[in-house]
PDB file of N, CA and C in Angstrom:
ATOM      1  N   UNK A   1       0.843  -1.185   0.000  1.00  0.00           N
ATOM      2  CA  UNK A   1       0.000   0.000   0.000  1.00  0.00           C
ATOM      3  C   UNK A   1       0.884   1.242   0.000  1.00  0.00           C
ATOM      4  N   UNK A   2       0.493   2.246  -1.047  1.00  0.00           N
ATOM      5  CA  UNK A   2       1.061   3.400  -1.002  1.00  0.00           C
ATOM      6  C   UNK A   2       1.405   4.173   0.526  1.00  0.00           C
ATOM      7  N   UNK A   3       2.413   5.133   0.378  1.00  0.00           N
ATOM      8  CA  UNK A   3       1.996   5.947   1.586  1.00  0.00           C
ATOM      9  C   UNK A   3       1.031   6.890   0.841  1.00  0.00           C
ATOM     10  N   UNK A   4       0.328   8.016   2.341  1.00  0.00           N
ATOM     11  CA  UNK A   4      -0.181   9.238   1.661  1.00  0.00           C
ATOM     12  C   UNK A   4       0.351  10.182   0.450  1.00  0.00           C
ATOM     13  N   UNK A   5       1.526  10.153   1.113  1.00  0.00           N
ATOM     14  CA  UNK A   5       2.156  11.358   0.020  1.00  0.00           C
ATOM     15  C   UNK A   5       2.394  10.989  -1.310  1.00  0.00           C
ATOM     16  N   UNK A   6       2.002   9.443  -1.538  1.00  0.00           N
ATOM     17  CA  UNK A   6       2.091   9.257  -3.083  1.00  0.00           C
ATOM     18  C   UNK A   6       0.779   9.424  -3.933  1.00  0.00           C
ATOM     19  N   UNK A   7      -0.215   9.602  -3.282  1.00  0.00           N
ATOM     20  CA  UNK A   7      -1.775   9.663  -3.621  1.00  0.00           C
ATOM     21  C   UNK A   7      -1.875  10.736  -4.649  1.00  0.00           C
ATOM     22  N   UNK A   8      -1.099  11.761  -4.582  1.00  0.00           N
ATOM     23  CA  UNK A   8      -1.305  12.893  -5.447  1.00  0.00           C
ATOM     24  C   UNK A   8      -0.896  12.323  -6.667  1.00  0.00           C
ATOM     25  N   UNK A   9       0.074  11.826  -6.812  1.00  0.00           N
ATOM     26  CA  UNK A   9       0.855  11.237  -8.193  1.00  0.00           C
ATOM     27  C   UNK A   9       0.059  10.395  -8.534  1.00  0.00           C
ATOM     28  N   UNK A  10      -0.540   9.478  -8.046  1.00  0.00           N
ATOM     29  CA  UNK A  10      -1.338   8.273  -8.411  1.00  0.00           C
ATOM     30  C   UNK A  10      -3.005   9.300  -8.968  1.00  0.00           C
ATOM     31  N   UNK A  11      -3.199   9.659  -8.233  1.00  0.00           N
ATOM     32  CA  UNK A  11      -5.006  10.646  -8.696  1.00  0.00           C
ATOM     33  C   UNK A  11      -4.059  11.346 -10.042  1.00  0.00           C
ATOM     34  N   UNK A  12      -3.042  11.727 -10.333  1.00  0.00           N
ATOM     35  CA  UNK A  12      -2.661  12.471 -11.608  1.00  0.00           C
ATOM     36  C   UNK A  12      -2.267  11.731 -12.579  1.00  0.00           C
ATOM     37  N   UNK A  13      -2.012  10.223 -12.406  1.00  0.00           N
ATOM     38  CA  UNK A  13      -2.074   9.112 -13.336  1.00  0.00           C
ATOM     39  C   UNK A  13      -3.405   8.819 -14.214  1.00  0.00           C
ATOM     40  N   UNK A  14      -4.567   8.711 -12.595  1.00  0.00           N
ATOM     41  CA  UNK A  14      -5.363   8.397 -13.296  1.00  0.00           C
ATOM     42  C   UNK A  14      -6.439   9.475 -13.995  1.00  0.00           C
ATOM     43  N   UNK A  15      -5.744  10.246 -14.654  1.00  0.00           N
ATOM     44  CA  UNK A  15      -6.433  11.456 -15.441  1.00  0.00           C
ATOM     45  C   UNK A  15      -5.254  11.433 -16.390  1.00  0.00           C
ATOM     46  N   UNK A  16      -5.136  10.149 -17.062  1.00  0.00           N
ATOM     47  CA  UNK A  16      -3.742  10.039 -18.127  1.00  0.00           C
ATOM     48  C   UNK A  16      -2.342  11.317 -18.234  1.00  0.00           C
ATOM     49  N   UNK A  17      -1.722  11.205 -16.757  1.00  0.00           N
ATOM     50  CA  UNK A  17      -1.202  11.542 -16.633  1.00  0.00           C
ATOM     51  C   UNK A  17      -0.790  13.047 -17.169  1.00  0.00           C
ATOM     52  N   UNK A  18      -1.900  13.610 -17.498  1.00  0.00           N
ATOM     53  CA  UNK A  18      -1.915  15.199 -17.991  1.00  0.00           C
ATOM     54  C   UNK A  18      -2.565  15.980 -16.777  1.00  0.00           C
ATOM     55  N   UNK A  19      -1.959  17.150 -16.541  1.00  0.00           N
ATOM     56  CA  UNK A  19      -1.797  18.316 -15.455  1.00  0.00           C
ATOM     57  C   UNK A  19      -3.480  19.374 -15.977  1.00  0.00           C
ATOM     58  N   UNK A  20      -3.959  18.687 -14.727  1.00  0.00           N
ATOM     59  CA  UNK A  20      -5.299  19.997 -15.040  1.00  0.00           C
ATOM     60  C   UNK A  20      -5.432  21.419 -14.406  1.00  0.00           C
ATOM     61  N   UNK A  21      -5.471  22.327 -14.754  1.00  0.00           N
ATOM     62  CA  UNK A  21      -5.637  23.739 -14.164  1.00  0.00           C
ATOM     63  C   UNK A  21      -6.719  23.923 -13.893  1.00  0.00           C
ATOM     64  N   UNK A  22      -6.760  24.386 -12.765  1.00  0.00           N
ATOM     65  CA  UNK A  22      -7.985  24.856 -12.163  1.00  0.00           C
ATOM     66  C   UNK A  22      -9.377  25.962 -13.499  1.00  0.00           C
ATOM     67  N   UNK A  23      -7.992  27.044 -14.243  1.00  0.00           N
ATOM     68  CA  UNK A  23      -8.785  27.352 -14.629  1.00  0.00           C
ATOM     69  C   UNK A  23      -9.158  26.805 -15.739  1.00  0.00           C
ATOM     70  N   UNK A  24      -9.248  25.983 -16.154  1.00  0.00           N
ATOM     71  CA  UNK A  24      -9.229  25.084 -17.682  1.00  0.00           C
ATOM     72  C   UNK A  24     -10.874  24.373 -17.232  1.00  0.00           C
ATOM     73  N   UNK A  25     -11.438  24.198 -16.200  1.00  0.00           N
ATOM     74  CA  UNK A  25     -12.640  23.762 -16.004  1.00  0.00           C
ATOM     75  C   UNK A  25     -13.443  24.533 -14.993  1.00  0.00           C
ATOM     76  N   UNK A  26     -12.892  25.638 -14.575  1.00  0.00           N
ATOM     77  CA  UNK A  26     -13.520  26.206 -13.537  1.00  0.00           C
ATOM     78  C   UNK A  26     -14.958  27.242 -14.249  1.00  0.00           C
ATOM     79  N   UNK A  27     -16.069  27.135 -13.646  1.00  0.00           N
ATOM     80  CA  UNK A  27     -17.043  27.741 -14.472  1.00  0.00           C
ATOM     81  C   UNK A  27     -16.522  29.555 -14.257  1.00  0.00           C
ATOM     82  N   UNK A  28     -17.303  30.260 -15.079  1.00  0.00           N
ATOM     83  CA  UNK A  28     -16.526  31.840 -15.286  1.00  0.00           C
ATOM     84  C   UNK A  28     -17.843  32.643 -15.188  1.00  0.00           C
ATOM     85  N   UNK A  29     -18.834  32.367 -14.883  1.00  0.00           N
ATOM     86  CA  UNK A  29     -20.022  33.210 -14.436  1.00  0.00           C
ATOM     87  C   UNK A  29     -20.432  32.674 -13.211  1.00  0.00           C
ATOM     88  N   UNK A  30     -20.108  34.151 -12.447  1.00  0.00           N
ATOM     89  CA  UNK A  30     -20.151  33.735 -10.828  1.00  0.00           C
ATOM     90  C   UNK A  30     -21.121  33.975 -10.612  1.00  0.00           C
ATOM     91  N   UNK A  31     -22.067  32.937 -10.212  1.00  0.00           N
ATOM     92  CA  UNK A  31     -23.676  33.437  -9.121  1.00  0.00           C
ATOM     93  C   UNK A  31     -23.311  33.546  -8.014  1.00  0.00           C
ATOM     94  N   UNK A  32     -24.343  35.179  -7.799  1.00  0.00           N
ATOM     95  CA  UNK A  32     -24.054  35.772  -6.165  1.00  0.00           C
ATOM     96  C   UNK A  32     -25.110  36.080  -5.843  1.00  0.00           C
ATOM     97  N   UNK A  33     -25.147  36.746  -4.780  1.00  0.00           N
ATOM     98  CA  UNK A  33     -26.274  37.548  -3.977  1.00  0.00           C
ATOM     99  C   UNK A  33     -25.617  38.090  -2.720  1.00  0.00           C
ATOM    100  N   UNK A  34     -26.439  39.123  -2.619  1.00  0.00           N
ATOM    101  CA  UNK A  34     -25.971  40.473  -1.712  1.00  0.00           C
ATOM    102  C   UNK A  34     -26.049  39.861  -0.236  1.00  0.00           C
ATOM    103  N   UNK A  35     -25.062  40.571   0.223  1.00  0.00           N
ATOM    104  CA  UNK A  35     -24.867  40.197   1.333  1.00  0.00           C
ATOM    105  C   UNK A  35     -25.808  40.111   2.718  1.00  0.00           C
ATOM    106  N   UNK A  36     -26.904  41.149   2.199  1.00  0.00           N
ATOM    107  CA  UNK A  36     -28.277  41.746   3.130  1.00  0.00           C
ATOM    108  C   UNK A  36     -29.358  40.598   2.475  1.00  0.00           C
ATOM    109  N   UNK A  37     -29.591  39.992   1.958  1.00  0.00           N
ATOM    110  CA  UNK A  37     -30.491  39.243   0.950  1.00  0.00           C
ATOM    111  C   UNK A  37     -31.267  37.984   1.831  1.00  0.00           C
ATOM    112  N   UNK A  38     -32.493  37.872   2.101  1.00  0.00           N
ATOM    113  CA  UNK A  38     -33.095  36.956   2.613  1.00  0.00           C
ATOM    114  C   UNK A  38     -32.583  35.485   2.397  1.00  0.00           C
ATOM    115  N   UNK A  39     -32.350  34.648   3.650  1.00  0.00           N
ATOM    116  CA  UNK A  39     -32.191  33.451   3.205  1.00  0.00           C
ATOM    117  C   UNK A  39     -32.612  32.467   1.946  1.00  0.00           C
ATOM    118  N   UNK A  40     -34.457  32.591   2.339  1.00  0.00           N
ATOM    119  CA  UNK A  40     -34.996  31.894   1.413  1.00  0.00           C
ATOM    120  C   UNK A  40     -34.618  32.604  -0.010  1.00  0.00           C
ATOM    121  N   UNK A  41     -34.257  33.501  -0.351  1.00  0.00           N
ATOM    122  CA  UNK A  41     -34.059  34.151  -2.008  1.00  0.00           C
ATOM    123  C   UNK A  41     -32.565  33.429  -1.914  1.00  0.00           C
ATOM    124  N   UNK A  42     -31.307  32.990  -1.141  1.00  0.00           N
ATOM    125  CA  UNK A  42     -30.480  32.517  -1.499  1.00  0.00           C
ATOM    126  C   UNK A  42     -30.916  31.371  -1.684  1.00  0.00           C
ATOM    127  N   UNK A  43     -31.501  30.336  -1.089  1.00  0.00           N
ATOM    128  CA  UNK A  43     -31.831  28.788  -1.524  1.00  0.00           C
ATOM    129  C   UNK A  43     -32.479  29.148  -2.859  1.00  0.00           C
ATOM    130  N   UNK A  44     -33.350  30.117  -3.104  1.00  0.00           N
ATOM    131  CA  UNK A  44     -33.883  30.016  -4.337  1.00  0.00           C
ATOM    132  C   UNK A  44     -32.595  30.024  -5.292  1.00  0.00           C
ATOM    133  N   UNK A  45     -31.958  31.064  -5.280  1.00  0.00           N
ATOM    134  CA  UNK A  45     -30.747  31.025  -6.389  1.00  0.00           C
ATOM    135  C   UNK A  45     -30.141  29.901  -6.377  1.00  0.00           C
ATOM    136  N   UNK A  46     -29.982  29.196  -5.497  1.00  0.00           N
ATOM    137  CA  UNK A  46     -29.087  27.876  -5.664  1.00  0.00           C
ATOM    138  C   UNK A  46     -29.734  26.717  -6.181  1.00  0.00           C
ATOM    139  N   UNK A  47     -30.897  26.622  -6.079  1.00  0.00           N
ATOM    140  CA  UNK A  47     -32.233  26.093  -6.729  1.00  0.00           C
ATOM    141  C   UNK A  47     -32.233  26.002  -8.134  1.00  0.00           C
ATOM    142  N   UNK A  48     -32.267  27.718  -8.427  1.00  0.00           N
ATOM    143  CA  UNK A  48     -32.734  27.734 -10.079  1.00  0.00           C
ATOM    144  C   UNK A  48     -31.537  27.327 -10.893  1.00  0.00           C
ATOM    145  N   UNK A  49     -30.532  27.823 -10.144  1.00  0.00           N
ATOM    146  CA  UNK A  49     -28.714  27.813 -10.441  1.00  0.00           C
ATOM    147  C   UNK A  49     -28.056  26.629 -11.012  1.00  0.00           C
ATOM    148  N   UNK A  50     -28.980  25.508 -10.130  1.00  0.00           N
ATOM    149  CA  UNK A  50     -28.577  24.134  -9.651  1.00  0.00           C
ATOM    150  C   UNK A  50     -26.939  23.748  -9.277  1.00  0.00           C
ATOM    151  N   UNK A  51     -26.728  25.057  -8.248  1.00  0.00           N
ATOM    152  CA  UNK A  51     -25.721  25.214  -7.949  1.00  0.00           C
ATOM    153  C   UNK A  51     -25.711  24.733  -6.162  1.00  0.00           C
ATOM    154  N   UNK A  52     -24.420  24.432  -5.981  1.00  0.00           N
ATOM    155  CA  UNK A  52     -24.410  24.056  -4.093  1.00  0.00           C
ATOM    156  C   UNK A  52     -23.552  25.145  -3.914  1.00  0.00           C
ATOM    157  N   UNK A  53     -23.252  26.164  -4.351  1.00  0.00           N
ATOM    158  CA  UNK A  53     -22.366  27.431  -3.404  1.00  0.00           C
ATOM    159  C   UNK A  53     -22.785  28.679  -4.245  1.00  0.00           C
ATOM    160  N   UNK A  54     -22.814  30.113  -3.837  1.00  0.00           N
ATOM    161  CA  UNK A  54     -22.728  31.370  -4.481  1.00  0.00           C
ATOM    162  C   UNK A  54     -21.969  32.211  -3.727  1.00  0.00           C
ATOM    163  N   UNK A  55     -21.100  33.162  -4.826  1.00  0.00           N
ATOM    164  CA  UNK A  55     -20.359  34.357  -3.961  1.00  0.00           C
ATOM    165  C   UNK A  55     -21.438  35.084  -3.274  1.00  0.00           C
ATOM    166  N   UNK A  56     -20.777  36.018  -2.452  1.00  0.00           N
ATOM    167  CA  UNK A  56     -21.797  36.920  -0.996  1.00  0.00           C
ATOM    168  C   UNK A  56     -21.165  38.098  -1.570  1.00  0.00           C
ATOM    169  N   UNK A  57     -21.617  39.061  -2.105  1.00  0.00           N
ATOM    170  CA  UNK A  57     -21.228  40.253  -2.774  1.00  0.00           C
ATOM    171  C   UNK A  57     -21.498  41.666  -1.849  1.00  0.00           C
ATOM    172  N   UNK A  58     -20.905  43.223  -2.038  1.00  0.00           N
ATOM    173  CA  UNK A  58     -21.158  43.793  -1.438  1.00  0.00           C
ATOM    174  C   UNK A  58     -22.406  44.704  -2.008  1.00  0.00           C
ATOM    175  N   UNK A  59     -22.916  45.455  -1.797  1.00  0.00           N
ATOM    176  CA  UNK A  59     -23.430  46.789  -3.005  1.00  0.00           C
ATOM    177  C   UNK A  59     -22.774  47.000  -4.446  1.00  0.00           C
ATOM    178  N   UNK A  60     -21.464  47.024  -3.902  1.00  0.00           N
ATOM    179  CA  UNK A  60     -20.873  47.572  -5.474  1.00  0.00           C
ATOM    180  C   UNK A  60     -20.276  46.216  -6.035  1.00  0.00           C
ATOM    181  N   UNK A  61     -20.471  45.117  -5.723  1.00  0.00           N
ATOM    182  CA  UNK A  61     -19.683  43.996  -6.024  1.00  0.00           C
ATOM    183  C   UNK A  61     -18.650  43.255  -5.759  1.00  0.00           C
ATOM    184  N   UNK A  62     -18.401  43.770  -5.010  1.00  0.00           N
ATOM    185  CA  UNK A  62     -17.133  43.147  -4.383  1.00  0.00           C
ATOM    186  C   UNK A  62     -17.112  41.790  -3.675  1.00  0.00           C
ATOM    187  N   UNK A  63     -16.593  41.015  -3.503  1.00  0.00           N
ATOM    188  CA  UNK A  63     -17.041  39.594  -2.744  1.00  0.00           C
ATOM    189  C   UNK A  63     -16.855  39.568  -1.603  1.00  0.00           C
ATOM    190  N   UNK A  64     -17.343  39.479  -0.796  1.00  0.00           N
ATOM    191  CA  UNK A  64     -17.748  39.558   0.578  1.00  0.00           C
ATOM    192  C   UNK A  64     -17.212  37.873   1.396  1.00  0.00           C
ATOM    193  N   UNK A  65     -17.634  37.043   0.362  1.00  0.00           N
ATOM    194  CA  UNK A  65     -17.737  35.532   1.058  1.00  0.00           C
ATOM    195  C   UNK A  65     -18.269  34.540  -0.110  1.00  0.00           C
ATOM    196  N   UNK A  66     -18.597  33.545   0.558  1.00  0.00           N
ATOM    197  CA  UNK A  66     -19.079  32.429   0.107  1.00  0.00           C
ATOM    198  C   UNK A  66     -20.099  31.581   0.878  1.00  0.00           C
ATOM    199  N   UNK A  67     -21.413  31.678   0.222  1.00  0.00           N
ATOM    200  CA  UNK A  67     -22.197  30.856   1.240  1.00  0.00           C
ATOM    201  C   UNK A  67     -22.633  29.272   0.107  1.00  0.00           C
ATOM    202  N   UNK A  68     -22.601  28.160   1.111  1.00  0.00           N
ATOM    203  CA  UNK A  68     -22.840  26.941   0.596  1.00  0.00           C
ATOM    204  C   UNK A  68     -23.905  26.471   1.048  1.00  0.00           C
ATOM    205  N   UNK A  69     -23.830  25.407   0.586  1.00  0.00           N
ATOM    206  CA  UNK A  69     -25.247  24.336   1.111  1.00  0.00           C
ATOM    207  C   UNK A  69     -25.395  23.709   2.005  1.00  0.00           C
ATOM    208  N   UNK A  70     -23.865  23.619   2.814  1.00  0.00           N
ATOM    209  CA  UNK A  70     -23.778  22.914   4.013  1.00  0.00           C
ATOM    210  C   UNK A  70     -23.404  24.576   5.041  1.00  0.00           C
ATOM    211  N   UNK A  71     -23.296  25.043   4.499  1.00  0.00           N
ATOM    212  CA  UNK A  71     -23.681  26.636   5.535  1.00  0.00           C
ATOM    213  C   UNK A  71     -25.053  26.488   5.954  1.00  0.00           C
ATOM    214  N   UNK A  72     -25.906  26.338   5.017  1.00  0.00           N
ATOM    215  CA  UNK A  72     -27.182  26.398   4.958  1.00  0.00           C
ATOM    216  C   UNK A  72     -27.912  25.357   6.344  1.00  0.00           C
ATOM    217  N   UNK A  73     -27.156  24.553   5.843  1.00  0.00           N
ATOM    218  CA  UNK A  73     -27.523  23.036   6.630  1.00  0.00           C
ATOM    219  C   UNK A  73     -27.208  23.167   8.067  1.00  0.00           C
ATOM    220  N   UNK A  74     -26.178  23.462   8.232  1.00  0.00           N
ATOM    221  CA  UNK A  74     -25.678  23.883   9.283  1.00  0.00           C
ATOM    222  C   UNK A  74     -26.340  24.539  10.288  1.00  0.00           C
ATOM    223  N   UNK A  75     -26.998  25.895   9.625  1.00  0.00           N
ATOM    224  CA  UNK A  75     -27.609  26.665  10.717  1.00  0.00           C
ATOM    225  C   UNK A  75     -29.674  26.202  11.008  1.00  0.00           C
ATOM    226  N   UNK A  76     -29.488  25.547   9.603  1.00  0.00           N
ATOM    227  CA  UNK A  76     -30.656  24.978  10.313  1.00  0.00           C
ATOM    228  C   UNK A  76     -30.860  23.894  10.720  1.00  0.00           C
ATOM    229  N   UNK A  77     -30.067  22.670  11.072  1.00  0.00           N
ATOM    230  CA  UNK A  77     -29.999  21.937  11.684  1.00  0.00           C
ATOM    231  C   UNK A  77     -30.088  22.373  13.306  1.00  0.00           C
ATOM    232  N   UNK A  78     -29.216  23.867  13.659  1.00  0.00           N
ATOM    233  CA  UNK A  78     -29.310  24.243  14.514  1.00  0.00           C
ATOM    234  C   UNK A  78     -30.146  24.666  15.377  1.00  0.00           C
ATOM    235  N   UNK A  79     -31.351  25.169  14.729  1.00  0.00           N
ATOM    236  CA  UNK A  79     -31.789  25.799  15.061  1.00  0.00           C
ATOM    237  C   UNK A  79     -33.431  25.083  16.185  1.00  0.00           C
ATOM    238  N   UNK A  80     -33.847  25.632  17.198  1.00  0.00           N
ATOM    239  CA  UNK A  80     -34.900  25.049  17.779  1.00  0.00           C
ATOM    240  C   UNK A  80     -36.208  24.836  17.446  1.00  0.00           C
TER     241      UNK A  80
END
Protein backbone atom coordinates (compact mmCIF):
# COMPACT_ATOMS: atom_id res chain seq x y z
CA UNK A 1 0.00 0.00 0.00
CA UNK A 2 1.06 3.40 -1.00
CA UNK A 3 2.00 5.95 1.59
CA UNK A 4 -0.18 9.24 1.66
CA UNK A 5 2.16 11.36 0.02
CA UNK A 6 2.09 9.26 -3.08
CA UNK A 7 -1.77 9.66 -3.62
CA UNK A 8 -1.31 12.89 -5.45
CA UNK A 9 0.85 11.24 -8.19
CA UNK A 10 -1.34 8.27 -8.41
CA UNK A 11 -5.01 10.65 -8.70
CA UNK A 12 -2.66 12.47 -11.61
CA UNK A 13 -2.07 9.11 -13.34
CA UNK A 14 -5.36 8.40 -13.30
CA UNK A 15 -6.43 11.46 -15.44
CA UNK A 16 -3.74 10.04 -18.13
CA UNK A 17 -1.20 11.54 -16.63
CA UNK A 18 -1.91 15.20 -17.99
CA UNK A 19 -1.80 18.32 -15.45
CA UNK A 20 -5.30 20.00 -15.04
CA UNK A 21 -5.64 23.74 -14.16
CA UNK A 22 -7.98 24.86 -12.16
CA UNK A 23 -8.78 27.35 -14.63
CA UNK A 24 -9.23 25.08 -17.68
CA UNK A 25 -12.64 23.76 -16.00
CA UNK A 26 -13.52 26.21 -13.54
CA UNK A 27 -17.04 27.74 -14.47
CA UNK A 28 -16.53 31.84 -15.29
CA UNK A 29 -20.02 33.21 -14.44
CA UNK A 30 -20.15 33.73 -10.83
CA UNK A 31 -23.68 33.44 -9.12
CA UNK A 32 -24.05 35.77 -6.17
CA UNK A 33 -26.27 37.55 -3.98
CA UNK A 34 -25.97 40.47 -1.71
CA UNK A 35 -24.87 40.20 1.33
CA UNK A 36 -28.28 41.75 3.13
CA UNK A 37 -30.49 39.24 0.95
CA UNK A 38 -33.09 36.96 2.61
CA UNK A 39 -32.19 33.45 3.20
CA UNK A 40 -35.00 31.89 1.41
CA UNK A 41 -34.06 34.15 -2.01
CA UNK A 42 -30.48 32.52 -1.50
CA UNK A 43 -31.83 28.79 -1.52
CA UNK A 44 -33.88 30.02 -4.34
CA UNK A 45 -30.75 31.03 -6.39
CA UNK A 46 -29.09 27.88 -5.66
CA UNK A 47 -32.23 26.09 -6.73
CA UNK A 48 -32.73 27.73 -10.08
CA UNK A 49 -28.71 27.81 -10.44
CA UNK A 50 -28.58 24.13 -9.65
CA UNK A 51 -25.72 25.21 -7.95
CA UNK A 52 -24.41 24.06 -4.09
CA UNK A 53 -22.37 27.43 -3.40
CA UNK A 54 -22.73 31.37 -4.48
CA UNK A 55 -20.36 34.36 -3.96
CA UNK A 56 -21.80 36.92 -1.00
CA UNK A 57 -21.23 40.25 -2.77
CA UNK A 58 -21.16 43.79 -1.44
CA UNK A 59 -23.43 46.79 -3.01
CA UNK A 60 -20.87 47.57 -5.47
CA UNK A 61 -19.68 44.00 -6.02
CA UNK A 62 -17.13 43.15 -4.38
CA UNK A 63 -17.04 39.59 -2.74
CA UNK A 64 -17.75 39.56 0.58
CA UNK A 65 -17.74 35.53 1.06
CA UNK A 66 -19.08 32.43 0.11
CA UNK A 67 -22.20 30.86 1.24
CA UNK A 68 -22.84 26.94 0.60
CA UNK A 69 -25.25 24.34 1.11
CA UNK A 70 -23.78 22.91 4.01
CA UNK A 71 -23.68 26.64 5.54
CA UNK A 72 -27.18 26.40 4.96
CA UNK A 73 -27.52 23.04 6.63
CA UNK A 74 -25.68 23.88 9.28
CA UNK A 75 -27.61 26.66 10.72
CA UNK A 76 -30.66 24.98 10.31
CA UNK A 77 -30.00 21.94 11.68
CA UNK A 78 -29.31 24.24 14.51
CA UNK A 79 -31.79 25.80 15.06
CA UNK A 80 -34.90 25.05 17.78
Amino acid sequence: MKPFSDLKDSASALIFDKTIKVTQIMSKGLITVQRNVDLKIACETFLNNHVDGVGVVEKDGTLCGILSKTDITRVVSSMN
